[in-house]
C-alpha atoms as a PDB file:
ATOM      1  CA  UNK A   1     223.154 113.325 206.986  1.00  0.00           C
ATOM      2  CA  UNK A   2     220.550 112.148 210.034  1.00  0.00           C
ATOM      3  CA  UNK A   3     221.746 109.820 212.797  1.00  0.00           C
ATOM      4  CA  UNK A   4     219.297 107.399 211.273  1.00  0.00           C
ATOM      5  CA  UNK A   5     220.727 104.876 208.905  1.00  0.00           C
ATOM      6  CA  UNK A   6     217.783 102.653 208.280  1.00  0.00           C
ATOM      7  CA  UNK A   7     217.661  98.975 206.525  1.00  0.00           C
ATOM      8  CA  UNK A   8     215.443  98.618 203.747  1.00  0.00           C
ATOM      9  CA  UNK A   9     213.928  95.680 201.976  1.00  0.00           C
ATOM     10  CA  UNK A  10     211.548  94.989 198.887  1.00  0.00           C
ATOM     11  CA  UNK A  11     208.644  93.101 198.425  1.00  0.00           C
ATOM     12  CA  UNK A  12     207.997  92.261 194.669  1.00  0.00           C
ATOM     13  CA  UNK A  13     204.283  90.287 193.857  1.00  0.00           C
ATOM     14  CA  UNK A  14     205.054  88.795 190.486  1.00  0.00           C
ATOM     15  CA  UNK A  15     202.886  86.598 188.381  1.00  0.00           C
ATOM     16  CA  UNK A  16     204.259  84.763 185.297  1.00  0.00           C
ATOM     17  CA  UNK A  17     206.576  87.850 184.618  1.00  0.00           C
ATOM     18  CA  UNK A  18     210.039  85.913 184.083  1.00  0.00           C
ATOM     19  CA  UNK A  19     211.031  88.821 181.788  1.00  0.00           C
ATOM     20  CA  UNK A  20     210.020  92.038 183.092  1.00  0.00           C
ATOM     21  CA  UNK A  21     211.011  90.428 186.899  1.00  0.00           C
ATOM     22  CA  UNK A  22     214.403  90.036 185.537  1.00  0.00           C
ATOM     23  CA  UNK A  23     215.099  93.860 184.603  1.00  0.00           C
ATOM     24  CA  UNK A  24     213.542  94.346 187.883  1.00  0.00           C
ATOM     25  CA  UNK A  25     216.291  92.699 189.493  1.00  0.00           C
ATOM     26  CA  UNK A  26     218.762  93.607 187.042  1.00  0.00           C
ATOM     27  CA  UNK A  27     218.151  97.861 188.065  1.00  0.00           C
ATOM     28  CA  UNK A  28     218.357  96.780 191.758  1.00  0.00           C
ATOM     29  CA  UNK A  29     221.879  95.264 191.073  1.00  0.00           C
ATOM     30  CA  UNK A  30     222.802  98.354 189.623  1.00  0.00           C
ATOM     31  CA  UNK A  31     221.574 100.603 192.305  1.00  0.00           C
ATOM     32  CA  UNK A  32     224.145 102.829 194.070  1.00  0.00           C
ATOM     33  CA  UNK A  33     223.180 101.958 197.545  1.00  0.00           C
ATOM     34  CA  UNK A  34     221.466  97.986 197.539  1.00  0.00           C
ATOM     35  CA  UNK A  35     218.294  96.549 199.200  1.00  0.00           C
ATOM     36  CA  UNK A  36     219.011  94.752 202.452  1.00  0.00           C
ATOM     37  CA  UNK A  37     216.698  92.436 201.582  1.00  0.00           C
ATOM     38  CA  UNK A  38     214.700  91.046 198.680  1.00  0.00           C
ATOM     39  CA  UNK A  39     211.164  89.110 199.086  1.00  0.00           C
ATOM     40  CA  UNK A  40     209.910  87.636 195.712  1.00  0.00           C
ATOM     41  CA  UNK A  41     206.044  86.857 196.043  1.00  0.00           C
ATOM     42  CA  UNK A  42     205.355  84.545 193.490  1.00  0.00           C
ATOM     43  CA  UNK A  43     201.274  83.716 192.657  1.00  0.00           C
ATOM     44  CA  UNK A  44     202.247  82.294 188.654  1.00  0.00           C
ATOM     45  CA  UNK A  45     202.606  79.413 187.239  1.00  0.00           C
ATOM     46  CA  UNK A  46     205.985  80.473 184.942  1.00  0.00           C
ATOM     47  CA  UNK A  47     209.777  79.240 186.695  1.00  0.00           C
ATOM     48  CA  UNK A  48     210.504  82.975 187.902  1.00  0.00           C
ATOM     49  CA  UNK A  49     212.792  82.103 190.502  1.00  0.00           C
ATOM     50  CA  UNK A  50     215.440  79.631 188.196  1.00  0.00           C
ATOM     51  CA  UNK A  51     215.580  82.096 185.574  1.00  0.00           C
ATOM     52  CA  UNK A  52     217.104  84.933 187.895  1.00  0.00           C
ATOM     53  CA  UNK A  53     220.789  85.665 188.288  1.00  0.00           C
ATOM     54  CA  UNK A  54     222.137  83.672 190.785  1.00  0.00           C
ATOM     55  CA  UNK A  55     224.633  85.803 192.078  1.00  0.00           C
ATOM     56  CA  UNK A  56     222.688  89.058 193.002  1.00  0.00           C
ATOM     57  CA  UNK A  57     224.094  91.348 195.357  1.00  0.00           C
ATOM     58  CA  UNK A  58     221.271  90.988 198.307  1.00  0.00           C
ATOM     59  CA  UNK A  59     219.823  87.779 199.833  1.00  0.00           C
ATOM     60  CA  UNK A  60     216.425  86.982 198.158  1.00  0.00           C
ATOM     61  CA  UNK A  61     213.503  85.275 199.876  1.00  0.00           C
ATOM     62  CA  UNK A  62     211.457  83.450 197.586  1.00  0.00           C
ATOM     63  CA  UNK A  63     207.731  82.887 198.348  1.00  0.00           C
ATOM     64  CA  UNK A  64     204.929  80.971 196.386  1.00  0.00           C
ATOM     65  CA  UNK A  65     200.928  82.385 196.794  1.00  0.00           C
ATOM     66  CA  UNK A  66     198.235  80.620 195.290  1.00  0.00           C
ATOM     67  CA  UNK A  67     195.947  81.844 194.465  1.00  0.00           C
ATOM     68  CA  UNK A  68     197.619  85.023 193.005  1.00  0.00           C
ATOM     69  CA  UNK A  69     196.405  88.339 194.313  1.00  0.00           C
ATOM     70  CA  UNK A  70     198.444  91.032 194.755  1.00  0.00           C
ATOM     71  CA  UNK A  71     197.017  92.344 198.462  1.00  0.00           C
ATOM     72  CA  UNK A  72     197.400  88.728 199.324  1.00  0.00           C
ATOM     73  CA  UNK A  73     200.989  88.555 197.955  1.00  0.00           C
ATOM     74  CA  UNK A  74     202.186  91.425 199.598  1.00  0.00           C
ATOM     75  CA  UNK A  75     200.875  90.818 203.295  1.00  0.00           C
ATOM     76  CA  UNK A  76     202.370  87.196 203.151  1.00  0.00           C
ATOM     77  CA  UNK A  77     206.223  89.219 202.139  1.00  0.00           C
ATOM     78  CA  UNK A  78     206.200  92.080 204.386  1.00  0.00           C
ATOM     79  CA  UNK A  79     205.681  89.001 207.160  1.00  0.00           C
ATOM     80  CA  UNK A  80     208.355  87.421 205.831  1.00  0.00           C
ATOM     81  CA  UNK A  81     210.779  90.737 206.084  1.00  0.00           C
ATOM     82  CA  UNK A  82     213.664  90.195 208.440  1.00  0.00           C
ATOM     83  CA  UNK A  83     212.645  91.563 212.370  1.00  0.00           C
ATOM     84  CA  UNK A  84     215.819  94.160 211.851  1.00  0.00           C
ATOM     85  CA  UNK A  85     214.702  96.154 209.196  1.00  0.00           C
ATOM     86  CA  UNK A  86     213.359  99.369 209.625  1.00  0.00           C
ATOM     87  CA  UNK A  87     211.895 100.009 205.985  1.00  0.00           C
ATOM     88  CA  UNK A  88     209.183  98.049 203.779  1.00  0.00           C
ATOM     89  CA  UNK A  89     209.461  99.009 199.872  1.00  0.00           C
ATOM     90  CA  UNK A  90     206.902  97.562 197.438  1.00  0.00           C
ATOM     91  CA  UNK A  91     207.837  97.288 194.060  1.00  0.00           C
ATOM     92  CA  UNK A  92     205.556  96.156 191.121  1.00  0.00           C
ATOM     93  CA  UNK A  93     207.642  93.550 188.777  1.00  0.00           C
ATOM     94  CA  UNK A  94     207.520  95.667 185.612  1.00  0.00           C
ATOM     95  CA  UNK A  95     209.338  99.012 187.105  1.00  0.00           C
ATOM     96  CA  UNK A  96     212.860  99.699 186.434  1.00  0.00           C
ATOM     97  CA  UNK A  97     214.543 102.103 189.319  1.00  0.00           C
ATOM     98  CA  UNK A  98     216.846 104.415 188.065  1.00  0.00           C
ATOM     99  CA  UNK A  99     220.468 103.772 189.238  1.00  0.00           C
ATOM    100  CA  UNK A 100     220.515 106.492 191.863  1.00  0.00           C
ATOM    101  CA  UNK A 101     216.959 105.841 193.492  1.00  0.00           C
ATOM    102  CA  UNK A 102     216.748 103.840 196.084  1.00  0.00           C
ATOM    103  CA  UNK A 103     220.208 106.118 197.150  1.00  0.00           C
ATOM    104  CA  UNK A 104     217.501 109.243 197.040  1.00  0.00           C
ATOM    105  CA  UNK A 105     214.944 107.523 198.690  1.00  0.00           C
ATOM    106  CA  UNK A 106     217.488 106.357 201.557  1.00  0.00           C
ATOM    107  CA  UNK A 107     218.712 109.925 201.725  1.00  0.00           C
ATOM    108  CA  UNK A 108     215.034 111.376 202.201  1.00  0.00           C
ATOM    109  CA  UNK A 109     214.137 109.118 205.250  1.00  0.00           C
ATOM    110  CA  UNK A 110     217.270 109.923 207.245  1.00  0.00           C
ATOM    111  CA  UNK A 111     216.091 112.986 207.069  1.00  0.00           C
ATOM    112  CA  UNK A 112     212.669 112.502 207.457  1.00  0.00           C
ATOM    113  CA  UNK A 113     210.286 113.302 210.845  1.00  0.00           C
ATOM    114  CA  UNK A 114     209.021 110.554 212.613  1.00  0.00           C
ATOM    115  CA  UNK A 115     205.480 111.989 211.589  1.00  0.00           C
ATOM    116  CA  UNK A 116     206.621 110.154 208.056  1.00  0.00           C
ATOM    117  CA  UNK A 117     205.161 106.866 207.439  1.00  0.00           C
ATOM    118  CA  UNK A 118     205.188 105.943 203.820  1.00  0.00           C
ATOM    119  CA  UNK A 119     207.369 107.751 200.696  1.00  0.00           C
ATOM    120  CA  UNK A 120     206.675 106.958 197.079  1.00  0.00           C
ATOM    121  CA  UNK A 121     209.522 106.820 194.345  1.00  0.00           C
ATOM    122  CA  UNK A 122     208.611 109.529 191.391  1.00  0.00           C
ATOM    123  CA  UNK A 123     207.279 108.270 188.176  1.00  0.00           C
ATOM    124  CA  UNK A 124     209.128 109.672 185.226  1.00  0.00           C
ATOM    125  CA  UNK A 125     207.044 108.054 182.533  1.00  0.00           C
ATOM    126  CA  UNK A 126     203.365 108.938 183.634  1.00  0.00           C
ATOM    127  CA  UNK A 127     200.851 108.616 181.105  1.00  0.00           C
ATOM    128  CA  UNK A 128     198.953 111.808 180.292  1.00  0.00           C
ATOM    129  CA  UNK A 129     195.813 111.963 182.253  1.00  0.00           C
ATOM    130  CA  UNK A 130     192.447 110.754 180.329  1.00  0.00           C
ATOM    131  CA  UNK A 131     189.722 113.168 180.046  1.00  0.00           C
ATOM    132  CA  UNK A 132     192.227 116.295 181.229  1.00  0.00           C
ATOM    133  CA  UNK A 133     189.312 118.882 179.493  1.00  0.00           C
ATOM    134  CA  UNK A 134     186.759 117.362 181.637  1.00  0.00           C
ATOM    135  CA  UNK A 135     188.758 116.348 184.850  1.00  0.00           C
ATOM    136  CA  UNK A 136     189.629 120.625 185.128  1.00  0.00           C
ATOM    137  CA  UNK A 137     186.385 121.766 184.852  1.00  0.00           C
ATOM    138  CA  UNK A 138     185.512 123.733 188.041  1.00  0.00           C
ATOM    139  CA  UNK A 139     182.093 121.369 188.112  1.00  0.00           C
ATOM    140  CA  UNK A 140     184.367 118.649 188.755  1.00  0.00           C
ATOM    141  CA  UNK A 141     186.381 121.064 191.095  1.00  0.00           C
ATOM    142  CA  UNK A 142     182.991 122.088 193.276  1.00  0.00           C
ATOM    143  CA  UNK A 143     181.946 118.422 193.657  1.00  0.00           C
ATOM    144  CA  UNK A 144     184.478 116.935 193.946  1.00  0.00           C
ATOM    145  CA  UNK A 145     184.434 114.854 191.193  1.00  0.00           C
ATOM    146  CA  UNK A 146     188.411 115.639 190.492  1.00  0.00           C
ATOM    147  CA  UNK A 147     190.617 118.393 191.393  1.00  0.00           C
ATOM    148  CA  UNK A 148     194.216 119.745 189.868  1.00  0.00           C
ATOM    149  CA  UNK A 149     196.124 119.092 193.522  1.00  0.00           C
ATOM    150  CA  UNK A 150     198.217 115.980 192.962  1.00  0.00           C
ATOM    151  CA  UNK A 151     197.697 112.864 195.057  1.00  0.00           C
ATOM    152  CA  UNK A 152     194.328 113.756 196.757  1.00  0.00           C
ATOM    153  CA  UNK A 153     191.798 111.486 197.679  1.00  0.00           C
ATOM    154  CA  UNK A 154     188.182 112.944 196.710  1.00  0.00           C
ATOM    155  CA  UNK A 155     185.333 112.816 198.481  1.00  0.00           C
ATOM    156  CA  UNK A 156     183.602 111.009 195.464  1.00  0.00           C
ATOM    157  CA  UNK A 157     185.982 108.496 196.382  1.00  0.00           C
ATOM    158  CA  UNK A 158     188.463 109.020 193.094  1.00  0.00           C
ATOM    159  CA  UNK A 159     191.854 109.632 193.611  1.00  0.00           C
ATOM    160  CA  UNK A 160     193.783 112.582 191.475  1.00  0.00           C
ATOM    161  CA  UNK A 161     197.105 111.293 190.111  1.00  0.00           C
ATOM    162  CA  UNK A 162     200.557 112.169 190.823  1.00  0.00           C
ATOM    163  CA  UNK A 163     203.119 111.955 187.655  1.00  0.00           C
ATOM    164  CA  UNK A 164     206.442 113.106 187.804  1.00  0.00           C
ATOM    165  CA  UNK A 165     206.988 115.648 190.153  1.00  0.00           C
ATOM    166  CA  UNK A 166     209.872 118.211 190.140  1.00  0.00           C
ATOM    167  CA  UNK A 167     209.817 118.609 194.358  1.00  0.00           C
ATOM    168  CA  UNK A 168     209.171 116.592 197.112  1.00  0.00           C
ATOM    169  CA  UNK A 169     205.420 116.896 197.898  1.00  0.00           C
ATOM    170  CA  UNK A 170     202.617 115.602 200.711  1.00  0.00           C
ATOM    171  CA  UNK A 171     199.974 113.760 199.593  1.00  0.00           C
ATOM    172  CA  UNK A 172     197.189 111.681 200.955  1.00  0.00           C
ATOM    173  CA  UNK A 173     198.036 108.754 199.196  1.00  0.00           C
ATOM    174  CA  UNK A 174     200.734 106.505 197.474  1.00  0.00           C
ATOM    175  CA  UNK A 175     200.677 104.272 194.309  1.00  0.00           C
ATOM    176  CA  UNK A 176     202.102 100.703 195.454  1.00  0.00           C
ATOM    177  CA  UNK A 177     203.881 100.423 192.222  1.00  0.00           C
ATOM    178  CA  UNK A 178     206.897 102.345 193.837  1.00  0.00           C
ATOM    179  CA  UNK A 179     206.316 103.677 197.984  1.00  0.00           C
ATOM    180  CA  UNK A 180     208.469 102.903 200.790  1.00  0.00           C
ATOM    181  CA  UNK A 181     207.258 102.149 204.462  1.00  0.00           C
ATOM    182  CA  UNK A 182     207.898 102.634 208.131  1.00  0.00           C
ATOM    183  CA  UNK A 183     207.742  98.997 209.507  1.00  0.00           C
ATOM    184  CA  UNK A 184     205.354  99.905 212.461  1.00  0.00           C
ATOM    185  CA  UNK A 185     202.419 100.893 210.434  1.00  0.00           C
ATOM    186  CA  UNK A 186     201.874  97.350 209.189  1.00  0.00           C
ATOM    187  CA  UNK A 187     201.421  96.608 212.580  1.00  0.00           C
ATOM    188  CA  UNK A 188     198.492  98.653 212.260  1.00  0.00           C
ATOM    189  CA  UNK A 189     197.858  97.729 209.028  1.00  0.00           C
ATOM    190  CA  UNK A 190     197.730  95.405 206.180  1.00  0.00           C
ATOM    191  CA  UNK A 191     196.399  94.992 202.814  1.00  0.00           C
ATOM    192  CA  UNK A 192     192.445  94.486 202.459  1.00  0.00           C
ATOM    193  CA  UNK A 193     192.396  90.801 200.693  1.00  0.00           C
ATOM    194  CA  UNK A 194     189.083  91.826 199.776  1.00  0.00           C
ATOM    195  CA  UNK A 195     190.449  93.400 196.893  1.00  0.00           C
ATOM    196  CA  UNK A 196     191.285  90.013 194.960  1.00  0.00           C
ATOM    197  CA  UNK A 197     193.127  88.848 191.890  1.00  0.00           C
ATOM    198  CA  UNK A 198     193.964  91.850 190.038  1.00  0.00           C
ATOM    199  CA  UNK A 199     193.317  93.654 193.249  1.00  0.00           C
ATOM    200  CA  UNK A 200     192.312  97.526 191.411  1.00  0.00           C
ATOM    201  CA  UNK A 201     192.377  99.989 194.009  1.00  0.00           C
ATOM    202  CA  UNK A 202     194.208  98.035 196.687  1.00  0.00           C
ATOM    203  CA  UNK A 203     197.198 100.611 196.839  1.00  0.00           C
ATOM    204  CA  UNK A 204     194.715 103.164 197.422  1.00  0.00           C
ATOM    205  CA  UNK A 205     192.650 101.523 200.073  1.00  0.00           C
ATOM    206  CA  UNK A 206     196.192 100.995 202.027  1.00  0.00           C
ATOM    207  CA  UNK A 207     197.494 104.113 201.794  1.00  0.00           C
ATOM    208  CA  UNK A 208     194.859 106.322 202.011  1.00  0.00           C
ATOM    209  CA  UNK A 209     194.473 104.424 205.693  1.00  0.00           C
ATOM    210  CA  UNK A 210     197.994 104.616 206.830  1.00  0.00           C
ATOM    211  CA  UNK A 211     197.941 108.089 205.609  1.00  0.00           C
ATOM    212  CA  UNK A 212     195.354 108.681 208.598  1.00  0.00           C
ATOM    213  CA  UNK A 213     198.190 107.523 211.100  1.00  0.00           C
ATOM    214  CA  UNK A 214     200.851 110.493 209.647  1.00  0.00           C
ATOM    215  CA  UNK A 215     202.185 111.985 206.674  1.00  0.00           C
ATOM    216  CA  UNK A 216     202.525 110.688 202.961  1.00  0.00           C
ATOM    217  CA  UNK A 217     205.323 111.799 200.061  1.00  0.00           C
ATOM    218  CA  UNK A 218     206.763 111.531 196.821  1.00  0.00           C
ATOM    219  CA  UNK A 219     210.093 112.011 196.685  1.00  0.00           C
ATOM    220  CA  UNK A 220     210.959 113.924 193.783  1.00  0.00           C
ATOM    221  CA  UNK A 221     214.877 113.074 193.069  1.00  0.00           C
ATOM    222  CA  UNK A 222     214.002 109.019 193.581  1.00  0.00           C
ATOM    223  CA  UNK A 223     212.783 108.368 190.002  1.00  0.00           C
ATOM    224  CA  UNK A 224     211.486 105.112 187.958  1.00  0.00           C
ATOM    225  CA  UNK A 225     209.936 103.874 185.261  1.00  0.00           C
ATOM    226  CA  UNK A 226     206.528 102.087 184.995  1.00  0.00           C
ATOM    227  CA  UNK A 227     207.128  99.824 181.541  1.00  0.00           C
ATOM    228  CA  UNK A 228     203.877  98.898 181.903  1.00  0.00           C
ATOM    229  CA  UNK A 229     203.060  94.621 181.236  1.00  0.00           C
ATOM    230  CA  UNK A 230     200.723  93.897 179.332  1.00  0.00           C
ATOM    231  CA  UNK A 231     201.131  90.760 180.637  1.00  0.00           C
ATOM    232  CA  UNK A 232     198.723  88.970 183.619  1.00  0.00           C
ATOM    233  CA  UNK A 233     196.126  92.654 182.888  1.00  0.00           C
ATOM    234  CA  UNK A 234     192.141  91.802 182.614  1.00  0.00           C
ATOM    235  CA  UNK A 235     190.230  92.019 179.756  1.00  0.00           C
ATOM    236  CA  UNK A 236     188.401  95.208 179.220  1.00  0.00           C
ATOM    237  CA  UNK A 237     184.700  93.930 180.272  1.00  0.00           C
ATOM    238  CA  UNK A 238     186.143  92.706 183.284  1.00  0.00           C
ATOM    239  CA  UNK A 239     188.051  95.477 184.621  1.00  0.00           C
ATOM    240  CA  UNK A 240     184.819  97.919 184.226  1.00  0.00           C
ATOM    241  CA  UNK A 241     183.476  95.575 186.333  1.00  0.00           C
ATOM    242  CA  UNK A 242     185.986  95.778 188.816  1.00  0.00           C
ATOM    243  CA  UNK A 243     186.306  99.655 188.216  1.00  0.00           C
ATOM    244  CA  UNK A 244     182.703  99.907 189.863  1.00  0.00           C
ATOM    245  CA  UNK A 245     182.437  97.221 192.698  1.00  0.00           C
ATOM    246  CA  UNK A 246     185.956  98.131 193.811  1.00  0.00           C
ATOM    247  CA  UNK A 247     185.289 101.758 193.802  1.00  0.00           C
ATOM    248  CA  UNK A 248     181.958 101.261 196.191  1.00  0.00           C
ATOM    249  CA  UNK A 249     183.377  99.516 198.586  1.00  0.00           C
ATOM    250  CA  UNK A 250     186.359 101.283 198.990  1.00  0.00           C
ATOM    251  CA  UNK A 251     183.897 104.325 199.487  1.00  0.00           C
ATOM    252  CA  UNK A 252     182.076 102.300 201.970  1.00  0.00           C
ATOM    253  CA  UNK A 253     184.521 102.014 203.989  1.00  0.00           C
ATOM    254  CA  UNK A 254     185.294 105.713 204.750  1.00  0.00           C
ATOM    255  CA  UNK A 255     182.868 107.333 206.222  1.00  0.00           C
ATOM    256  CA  UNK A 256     183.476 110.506 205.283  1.00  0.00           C
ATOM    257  CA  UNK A 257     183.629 109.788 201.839  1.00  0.00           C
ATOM    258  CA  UNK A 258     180.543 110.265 199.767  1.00  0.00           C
ATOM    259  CA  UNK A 259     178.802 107.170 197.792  1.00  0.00           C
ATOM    260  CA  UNK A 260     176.437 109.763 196.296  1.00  0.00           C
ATOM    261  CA  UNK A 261     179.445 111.944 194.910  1.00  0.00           C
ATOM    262  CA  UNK A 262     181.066 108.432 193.566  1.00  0.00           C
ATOM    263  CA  UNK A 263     178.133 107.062 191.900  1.00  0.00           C
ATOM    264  CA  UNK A 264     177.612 110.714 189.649  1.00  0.00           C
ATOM    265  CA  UNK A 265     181.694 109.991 189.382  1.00  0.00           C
ATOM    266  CA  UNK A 266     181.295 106.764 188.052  1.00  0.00           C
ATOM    267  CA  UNK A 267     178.012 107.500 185.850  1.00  0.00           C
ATOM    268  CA  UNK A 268     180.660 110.291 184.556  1.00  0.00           C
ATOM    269  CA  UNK A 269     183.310 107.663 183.731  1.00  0.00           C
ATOM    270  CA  UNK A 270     180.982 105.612 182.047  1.00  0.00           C
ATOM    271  CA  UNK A 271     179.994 108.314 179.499  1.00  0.00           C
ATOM    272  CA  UNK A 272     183.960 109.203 178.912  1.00  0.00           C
ATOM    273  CA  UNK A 273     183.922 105.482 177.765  1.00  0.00           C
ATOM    274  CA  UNK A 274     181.193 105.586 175.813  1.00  0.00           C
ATOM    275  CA  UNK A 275     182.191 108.780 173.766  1.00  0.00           C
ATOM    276  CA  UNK A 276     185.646 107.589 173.755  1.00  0.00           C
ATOM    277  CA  UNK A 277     183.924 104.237 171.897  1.00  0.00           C
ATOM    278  CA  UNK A 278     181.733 106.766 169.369  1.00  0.00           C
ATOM    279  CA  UNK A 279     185.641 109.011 168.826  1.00  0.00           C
ATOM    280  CA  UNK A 280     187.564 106.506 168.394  1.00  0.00           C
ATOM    281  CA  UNK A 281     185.662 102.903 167.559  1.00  0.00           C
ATOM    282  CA  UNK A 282     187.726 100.923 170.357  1.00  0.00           C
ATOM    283  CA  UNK A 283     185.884  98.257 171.008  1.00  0.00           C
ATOM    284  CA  UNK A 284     187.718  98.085 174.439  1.00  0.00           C
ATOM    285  CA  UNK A 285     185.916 100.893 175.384  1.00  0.00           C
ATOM    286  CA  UNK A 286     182.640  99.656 175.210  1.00  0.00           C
ATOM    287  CA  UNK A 287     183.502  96.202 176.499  1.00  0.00           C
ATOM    288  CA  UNK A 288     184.693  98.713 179.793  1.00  0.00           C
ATOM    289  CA  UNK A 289     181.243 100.240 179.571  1.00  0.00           C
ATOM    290  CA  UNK A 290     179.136  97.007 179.521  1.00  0.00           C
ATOM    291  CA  UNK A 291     181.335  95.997 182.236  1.00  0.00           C
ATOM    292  CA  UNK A 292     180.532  98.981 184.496  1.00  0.00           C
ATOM    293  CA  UNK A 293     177.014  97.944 183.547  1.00  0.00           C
ATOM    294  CA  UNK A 294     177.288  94.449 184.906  1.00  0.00           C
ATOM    295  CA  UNK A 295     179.240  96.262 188.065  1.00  0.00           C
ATOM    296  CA  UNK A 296     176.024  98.312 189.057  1.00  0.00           C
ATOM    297  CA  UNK A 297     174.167  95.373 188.723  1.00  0.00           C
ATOM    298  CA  UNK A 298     176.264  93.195 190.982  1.00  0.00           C
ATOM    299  CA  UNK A 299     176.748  96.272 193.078  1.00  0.00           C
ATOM    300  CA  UNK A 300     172.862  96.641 193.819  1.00  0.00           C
ATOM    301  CA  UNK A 301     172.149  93.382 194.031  1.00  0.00           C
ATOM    302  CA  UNK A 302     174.664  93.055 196.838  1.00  0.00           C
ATOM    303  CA  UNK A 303     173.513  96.370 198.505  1.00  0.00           C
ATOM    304  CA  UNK A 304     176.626  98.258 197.757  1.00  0.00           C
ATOM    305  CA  UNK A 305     175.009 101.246 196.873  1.00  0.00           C
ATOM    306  CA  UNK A 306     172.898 102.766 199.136  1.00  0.00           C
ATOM    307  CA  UNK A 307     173.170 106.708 198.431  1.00  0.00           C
ATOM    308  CA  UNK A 308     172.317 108.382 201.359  1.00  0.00           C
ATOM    309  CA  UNK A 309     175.761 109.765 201.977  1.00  0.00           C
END
């Protein structure tokens, strides 16, 4: 083992979860080597807090945040972390770490080069990709619409997914759900409150940055499980709204990412929707697609998509 023996505590952003934050809390108990250090980030209206355990095995901060937002929630707890700790988790309040992870994860970072800034715990429940036929066509390869590397960030802006991986690999970006962080990068940075409410595509926008300041993993052996809530989610018209505005401006902000590239990617993802509505008869689907409509709207009306690039 390193010479580095590193403290580590958790920020959770919940919001009216009472029931999925307790198994949260319940797997972190059971880990094999405990959190430091718990901050609770609550933006709800639900008693979270008085329906915990109240003899858990790590000191717990607890926070209030109104108006919920999950960027918002998690730059006021990684303030709140105490000044000795080395490493920032973020954990989403319906994932449930398997007994030996966060022992894994501690493993990997003694070992890791300071060139290391962020880790992500591996997803062993992954959903199966949507659109896989169409995502692996070289078309998509060439422009870069998708790609079969895991954990890229595309120059249309999308970013490939990651599952469950079987070795420890690099990427170029981390899902929030379940990463790990060096305390100095958030003195570089912090979570763009831009991305409100719901906050799509926040974990992305942080990441993707940091991941410009050093290297990015997934650390194969530390495994969880994403049992996902349907609990606090938008509706389907509102998230294809989201999908699109969120999507632009995240492009917009990197340079060397390509709006043009995005908008054929998101034109793309609107047809999936719509043939997924004609396959299947899921209304959800074309609520999603009447959203994205409404999201170009907004999006030109607010100059978000100028194509030149």
């Amino acid at each position: 083992m390193g010479a580095f023996k590193p403290k580590i505590a958790f920020v959770i952003a919940t919001k009216d979860r009472p029931g999925e934050l307790r198994s949260l809390m319940r797997s972190l108990e059971e880990q094999s080597h405990k959190p430091d250090e718990v901050i609770l980030v609550d933006g709800g209206d639900l008693p979270v807090i008085e329906s915990l355990h109240h003899s858990l095995k790590f000191p717990v901060i607890y926070l209030k945040s109104r108006p919920p937002s999950a960027a918002r929630q998690r730059n006021a707890g990684f303030k709140a972390v105490s000044p000795e700790t080395d490493l920032i988790g973020f954990l989403d309040d319906d994932v449930i770490l398997e007994k030996t992870a966060l022992e894994r994860m501690m493993a990997f970072w003694e070992e890791a080069t300071p060139a290391v800034v962020g880790a992500g715990f591996s997803m062993i429940n992954h959903p199966q990709l949507a659109a896989a036929k169409m995502k692996s066509t070289l078309l998509a390869e060439i422009y870069g619409l998708y790609s079969a590397k895991r954990g890229r960030v595309l120059r249309s802006g999308f970013q490939t997914m990651i599952g469950e991986v079987d070795k420890t690999i690099e990427v170029q970006w981390l899902p929030t759900g379940a990463a790990v962080w060096r305390r100095p990068i958030f003195e570089l940075y912090q979570f763009d409150e831009w991305f409100s409410a719901y906050s799509y595509l926040e974990d992305l926008d942080f990441s993707y940055r940091a991941g410009k300041s050093g290297r990015l993993a997934v650390v194969s052996d530390a495994r969880y499980f994403h049992m996902t809530s349907p609990s606090g989610r938008e509706g389907s018209y509102a998230f294809g709204q989201r999908e699109i505005l969120n999507r632009l401006y995240f492009v917009r902000k990197h340079p060397e990412l390509s709006i043009s590239r995005c908008g054929v990617a998101l034109i793309l993802r609107m047809l999936m929707s719509f043939f997924l509505y004609v396959k299947k008869g899921d209304a959800r689907f074309l609520q999603r697609l009447l959203g994205n409509i409404a999201g170009f709207r907004t999006a030109l009306f607010q100059g978000m998509t100028n194509f030149s690039h």
